[in-house]
PDB file of N, CA and C in Angstrom:
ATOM      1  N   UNK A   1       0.854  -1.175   0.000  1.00  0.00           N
ATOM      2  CA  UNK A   1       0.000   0.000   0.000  1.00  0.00           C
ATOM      3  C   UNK A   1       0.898   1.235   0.000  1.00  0.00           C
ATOM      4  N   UNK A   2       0.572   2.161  -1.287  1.00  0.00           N
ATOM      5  CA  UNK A   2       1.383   3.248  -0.981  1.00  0.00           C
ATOM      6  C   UNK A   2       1.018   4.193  -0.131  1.00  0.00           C
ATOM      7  N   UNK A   3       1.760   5.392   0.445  1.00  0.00           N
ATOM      8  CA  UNK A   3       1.357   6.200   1.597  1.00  0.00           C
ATOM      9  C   UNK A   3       0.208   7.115   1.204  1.00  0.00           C
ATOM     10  N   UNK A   4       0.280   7.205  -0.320  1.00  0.00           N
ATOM     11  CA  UNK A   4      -0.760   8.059  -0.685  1.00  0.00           C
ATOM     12  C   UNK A   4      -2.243   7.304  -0.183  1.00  0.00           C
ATOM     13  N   UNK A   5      -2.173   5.860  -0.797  1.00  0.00           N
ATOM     14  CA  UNK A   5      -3.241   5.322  -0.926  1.00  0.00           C
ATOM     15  C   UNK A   5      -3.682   5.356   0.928  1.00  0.00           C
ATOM     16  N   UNK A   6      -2.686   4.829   1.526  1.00  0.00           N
ATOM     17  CA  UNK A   6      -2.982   4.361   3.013  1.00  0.00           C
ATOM     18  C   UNK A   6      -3.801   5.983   3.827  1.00  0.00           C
ATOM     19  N   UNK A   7      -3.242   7.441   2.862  1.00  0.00           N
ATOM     20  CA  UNK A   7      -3.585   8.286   3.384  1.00  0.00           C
ATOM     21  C   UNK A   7      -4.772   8.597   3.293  1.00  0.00           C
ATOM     22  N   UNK A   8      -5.427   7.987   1.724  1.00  0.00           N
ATOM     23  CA  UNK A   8      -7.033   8.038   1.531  1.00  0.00           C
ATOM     24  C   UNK A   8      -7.687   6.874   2.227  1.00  0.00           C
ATOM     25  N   UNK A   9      -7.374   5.437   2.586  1.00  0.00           N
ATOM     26  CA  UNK A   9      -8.115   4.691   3.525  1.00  0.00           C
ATOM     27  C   UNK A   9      -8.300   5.280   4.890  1.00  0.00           C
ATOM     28  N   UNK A  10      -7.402   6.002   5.349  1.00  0.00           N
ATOM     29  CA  UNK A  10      -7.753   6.646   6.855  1.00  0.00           C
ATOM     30  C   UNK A  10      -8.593   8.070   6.820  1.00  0.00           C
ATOM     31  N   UNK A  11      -8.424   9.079   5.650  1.00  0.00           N
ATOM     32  CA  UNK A  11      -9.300   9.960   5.940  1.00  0.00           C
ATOM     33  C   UNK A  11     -10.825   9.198   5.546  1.00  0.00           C
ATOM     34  N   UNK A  12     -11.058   8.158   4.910  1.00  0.00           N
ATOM     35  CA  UNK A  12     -12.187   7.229   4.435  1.00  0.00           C
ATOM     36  C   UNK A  12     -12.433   6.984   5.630  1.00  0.00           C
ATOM     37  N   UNK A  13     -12.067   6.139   6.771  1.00  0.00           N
ATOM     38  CA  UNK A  13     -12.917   6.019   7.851  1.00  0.00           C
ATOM     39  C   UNK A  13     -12.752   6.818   8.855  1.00  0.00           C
ATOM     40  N   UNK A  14     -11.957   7.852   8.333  1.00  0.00           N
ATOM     41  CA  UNK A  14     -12.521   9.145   9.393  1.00  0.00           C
ATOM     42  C   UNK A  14     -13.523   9.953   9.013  1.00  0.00           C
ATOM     43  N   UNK A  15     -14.257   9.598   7.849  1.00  0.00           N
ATOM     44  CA  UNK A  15     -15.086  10.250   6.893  1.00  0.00           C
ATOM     45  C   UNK A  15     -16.368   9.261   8.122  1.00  0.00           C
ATOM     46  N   UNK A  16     -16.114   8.218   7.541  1.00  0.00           N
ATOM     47  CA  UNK A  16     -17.210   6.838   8.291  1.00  0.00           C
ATOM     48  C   UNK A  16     -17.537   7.192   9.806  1.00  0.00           C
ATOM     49  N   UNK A  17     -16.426   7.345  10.216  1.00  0.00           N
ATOM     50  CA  UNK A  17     -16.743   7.240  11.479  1.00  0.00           C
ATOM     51  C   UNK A  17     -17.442   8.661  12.048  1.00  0.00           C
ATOM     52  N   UNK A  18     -17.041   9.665  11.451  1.00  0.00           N
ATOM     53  CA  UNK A  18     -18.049  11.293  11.846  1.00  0.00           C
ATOM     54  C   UNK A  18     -19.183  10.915  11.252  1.00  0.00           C
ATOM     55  N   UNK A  19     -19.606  10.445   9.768  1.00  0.00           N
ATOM     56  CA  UNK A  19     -21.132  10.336   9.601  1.00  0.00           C
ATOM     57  C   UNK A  19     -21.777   9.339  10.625  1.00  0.00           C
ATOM     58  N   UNK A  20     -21.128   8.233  11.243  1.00  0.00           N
ATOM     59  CA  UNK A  20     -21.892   7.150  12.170  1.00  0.00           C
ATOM     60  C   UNK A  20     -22.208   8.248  13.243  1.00  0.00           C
ATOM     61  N   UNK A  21     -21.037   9.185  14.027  1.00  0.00           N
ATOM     62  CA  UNK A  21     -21.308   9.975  15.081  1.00  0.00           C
ATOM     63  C   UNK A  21     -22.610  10.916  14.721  1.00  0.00           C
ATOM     64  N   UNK A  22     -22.511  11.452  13.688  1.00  0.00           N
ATOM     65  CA  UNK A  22     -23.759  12.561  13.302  1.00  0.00           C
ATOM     66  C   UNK A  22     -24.718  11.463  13.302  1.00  0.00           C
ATOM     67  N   UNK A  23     -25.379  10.296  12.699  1.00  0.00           N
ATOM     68  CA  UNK A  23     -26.422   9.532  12.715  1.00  0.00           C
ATOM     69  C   UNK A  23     -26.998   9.281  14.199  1.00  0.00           C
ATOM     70  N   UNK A  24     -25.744   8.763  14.727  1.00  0.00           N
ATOM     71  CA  UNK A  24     -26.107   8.214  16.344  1.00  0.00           C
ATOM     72  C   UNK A  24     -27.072   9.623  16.718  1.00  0.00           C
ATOM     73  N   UNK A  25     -26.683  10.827  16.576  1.00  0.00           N
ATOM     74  CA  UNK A  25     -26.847  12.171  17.500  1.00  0.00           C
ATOM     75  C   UNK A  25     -28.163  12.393  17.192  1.00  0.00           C
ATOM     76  N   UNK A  26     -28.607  12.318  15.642  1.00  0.00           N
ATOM     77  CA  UNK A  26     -29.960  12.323  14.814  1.00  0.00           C
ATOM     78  C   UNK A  26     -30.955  11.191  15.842  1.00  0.00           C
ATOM     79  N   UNK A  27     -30.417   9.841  15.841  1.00  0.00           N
ATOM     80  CA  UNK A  27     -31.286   8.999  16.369  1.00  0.00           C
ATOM     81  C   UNK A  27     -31.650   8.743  17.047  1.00  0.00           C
ATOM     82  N   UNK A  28     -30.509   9.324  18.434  1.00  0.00           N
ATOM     83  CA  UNK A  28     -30.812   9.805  19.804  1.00  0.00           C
ATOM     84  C   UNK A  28     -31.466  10.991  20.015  1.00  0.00           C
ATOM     85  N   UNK A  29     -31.724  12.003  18.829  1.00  0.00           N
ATOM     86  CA  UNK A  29     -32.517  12.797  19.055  1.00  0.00           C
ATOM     87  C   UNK A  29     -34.225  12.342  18.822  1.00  0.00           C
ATOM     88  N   UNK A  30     -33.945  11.948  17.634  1.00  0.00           N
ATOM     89  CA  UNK A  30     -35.673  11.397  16.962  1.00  0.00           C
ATOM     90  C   UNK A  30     -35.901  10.259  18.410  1.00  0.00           C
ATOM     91  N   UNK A  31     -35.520   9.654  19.095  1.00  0.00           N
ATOM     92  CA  UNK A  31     -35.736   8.454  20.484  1.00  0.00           C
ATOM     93  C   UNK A  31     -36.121   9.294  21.218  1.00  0.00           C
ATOM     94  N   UNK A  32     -35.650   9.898  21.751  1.00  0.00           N
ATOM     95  CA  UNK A  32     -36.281  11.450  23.196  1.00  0.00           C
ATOM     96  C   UNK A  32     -37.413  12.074  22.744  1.00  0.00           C
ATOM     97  N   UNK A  33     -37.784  11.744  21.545  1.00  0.00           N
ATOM     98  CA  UNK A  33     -39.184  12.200  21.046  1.00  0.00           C
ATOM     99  C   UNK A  33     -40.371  11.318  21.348  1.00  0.00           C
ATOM    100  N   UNK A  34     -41.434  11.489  21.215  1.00  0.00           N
ATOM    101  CA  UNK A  34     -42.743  10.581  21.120  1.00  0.00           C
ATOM    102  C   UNK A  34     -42.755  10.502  20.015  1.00  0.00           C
ATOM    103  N   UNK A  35     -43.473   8.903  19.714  1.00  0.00           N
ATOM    104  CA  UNK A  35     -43.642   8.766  18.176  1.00  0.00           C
ATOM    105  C   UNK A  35     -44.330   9.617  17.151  1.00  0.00           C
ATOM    106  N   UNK A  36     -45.385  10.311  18.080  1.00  0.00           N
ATOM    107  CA  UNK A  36     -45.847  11.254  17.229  1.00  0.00           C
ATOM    108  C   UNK A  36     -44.842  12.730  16.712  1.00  0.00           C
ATOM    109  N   UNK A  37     -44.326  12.768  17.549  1.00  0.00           N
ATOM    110  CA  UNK A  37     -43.621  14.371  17.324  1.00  0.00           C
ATOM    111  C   UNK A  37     -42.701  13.808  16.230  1.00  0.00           C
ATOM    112  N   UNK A  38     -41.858  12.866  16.684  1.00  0.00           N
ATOM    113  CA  UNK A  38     -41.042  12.735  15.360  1.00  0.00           C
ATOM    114  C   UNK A  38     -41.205  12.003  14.132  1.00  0.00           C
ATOM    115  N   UNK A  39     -42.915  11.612  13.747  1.00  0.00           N
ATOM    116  CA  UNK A  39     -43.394  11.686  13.088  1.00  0.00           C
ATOM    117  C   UNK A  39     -43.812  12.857  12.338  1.00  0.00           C
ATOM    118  N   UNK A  40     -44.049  14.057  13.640  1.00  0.00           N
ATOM    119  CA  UNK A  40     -44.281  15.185  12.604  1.00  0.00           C
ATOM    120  C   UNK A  40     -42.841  16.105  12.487  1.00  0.00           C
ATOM    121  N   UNK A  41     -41.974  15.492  12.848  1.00  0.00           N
ATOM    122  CA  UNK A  41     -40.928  16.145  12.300  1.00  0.00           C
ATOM    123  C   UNK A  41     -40.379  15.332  11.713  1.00  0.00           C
ATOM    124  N   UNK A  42     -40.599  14.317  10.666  1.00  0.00           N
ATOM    125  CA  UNK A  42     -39.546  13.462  10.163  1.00  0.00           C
ATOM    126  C   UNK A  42     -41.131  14.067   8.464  1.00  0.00           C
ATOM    127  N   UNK A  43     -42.595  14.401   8.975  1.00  0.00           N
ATOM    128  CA  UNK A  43     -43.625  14.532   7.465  1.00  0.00           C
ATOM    129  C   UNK A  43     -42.771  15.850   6.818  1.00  0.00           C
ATOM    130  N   UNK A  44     -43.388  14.669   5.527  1.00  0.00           N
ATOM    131  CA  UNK A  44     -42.721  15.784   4.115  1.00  0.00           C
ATOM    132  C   UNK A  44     -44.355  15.593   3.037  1.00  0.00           C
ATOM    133  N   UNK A  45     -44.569  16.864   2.926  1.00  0.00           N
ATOM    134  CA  UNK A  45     -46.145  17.106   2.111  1.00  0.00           C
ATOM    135  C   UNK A  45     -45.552  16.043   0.866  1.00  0.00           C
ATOM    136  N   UNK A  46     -46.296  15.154   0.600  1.00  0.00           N
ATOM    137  CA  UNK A  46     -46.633  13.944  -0.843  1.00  0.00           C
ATOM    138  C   UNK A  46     -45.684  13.180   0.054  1.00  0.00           C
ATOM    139  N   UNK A  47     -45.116  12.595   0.953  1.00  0.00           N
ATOM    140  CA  UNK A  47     -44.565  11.709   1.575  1.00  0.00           C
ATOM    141  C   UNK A  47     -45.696  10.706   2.160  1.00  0.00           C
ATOM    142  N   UNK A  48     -45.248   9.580   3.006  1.00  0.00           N
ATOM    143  CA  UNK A  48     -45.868   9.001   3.867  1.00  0.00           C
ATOM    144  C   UNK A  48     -46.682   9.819   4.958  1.00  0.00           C
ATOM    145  N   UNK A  49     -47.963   9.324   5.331  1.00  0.00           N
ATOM    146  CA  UNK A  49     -49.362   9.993   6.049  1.00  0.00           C
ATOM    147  C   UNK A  49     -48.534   9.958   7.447  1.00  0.00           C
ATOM    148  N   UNK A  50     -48.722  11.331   7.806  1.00  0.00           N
ATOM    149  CA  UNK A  50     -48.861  11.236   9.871  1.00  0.00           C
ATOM    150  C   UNK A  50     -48.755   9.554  10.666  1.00  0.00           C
ATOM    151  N   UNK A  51     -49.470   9.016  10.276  1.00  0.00           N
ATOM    152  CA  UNK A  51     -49.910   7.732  10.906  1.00  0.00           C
ATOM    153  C   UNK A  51     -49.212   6.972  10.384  1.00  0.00           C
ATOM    154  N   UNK A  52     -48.679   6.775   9.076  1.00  0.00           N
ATOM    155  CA  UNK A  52     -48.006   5.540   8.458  1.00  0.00           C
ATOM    156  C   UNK A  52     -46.480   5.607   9.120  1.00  0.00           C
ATOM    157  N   UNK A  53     -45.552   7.447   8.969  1.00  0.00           N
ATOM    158  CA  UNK A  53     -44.746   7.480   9.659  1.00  0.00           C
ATOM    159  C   UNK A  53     -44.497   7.348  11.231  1.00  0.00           C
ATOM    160  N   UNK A  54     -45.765   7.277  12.202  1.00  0.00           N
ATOM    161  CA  UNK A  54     -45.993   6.843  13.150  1.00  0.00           C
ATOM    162  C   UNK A  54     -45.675   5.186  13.541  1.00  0.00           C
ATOM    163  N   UNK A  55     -46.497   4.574  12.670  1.00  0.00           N
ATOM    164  CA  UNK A  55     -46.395   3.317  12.353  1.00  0.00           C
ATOM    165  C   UNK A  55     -44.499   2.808  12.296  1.00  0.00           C
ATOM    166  N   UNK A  56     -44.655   3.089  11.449  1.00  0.00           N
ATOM    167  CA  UNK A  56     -42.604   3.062  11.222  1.00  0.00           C
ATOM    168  C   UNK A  56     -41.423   3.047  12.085  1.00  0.00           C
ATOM    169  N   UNK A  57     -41.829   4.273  12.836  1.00  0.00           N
ATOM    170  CA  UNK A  57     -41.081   4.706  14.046  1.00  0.00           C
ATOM    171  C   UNK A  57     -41.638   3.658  14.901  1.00  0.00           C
ATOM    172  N   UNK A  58     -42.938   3.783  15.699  1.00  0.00           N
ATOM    173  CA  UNK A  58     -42.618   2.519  16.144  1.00  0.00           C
ATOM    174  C   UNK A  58     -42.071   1.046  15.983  1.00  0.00           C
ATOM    175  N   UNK A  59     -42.618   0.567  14.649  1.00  0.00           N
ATOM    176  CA  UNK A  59     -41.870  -0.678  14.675  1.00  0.00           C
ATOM    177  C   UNK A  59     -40.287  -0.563  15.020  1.00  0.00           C
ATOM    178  N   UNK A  60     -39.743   0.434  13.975  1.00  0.00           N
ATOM    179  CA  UNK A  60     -37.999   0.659  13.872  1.00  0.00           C
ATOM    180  C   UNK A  60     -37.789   0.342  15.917  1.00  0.00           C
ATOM    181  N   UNK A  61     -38.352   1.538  16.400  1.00  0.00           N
ATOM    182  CA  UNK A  61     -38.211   1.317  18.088  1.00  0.00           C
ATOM    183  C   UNK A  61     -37.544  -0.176  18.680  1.00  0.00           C
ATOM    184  N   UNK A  62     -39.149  -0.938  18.191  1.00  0.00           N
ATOM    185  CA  UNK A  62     -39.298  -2.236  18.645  1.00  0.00           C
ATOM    186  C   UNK A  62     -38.147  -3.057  18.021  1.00  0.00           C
ATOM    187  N   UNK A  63     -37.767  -3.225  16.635  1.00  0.00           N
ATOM    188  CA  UNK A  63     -36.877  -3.834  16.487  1.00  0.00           C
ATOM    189  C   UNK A  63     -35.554  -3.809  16.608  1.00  0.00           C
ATOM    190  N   UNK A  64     -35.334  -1.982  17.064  1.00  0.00           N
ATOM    191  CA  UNK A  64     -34.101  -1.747  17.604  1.00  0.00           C
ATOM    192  C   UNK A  64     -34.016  -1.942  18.811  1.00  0.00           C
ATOM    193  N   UNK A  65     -35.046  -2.411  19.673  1.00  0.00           N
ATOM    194  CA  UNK A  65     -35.239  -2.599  21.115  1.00  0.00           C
ATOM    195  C   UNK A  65     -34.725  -4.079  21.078  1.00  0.00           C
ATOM    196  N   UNK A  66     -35.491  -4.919  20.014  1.00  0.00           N
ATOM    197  CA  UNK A  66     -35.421  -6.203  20.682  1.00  0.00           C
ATOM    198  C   UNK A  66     -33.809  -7.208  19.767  1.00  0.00           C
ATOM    199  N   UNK A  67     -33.091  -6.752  19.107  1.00  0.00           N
ATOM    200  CA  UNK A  67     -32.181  -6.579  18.331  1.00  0.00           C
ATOM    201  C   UNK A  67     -30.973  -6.223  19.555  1.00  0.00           C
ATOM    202  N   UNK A  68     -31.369  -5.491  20.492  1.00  0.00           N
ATOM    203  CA  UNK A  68     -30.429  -4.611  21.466  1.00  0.00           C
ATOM    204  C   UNK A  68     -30.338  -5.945  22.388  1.00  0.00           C
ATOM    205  N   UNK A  69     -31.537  -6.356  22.525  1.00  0.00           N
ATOM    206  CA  UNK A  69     -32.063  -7.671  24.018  1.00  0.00           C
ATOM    207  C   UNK A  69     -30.768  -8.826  23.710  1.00  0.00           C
ATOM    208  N   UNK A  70     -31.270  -9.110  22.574  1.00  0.00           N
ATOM    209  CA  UNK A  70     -30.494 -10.269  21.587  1.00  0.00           C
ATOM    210  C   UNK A  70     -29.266 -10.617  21.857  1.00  0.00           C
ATOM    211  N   UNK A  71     -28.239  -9.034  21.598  1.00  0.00           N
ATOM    212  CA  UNK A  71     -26.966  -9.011  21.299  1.00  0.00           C
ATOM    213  C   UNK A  71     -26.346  -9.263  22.779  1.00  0.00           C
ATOM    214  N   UNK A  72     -27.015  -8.849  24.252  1.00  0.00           N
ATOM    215  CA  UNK A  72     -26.798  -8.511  25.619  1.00  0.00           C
ATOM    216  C   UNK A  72     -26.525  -9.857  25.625  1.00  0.00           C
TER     217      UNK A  72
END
């Protein structure tokens, strides 16, 4: 591996690893919400209905809940 190349694999997962940090921060924000609120902050007019994105968020919840149980 040349140094050039080795220099673009490390800013690459320093690229990776700040977008995972910004996601986590997003998802821990949309979680401290009720399903409804961040349902109405996640609606976009001609998107998915109030209720369907309701729907969503909860399941996502549940399967990130029980996905979490699993791995413990």
């Amino acid at each position: 591996m040349t140094a050039s190349s080795l220099d673009a694999a490390r800013a690459r997962a320093a690229a990776v690893m700040s977008a995972a940090r910004v996601w986590r921060h997003g998802l821990d924000a949309m979680d401290r919400m009720s399903p409804a609120a961040a349902a109405r902050a996640c609606y976009q007019p001609g998107g998915p209905s109030l209720a369907e994105l309701e729907r969503r968020i909860c399941a996502d919840r549940a399967a990130r809940t029980r996905s979490h149980r699993a791995a413990a």
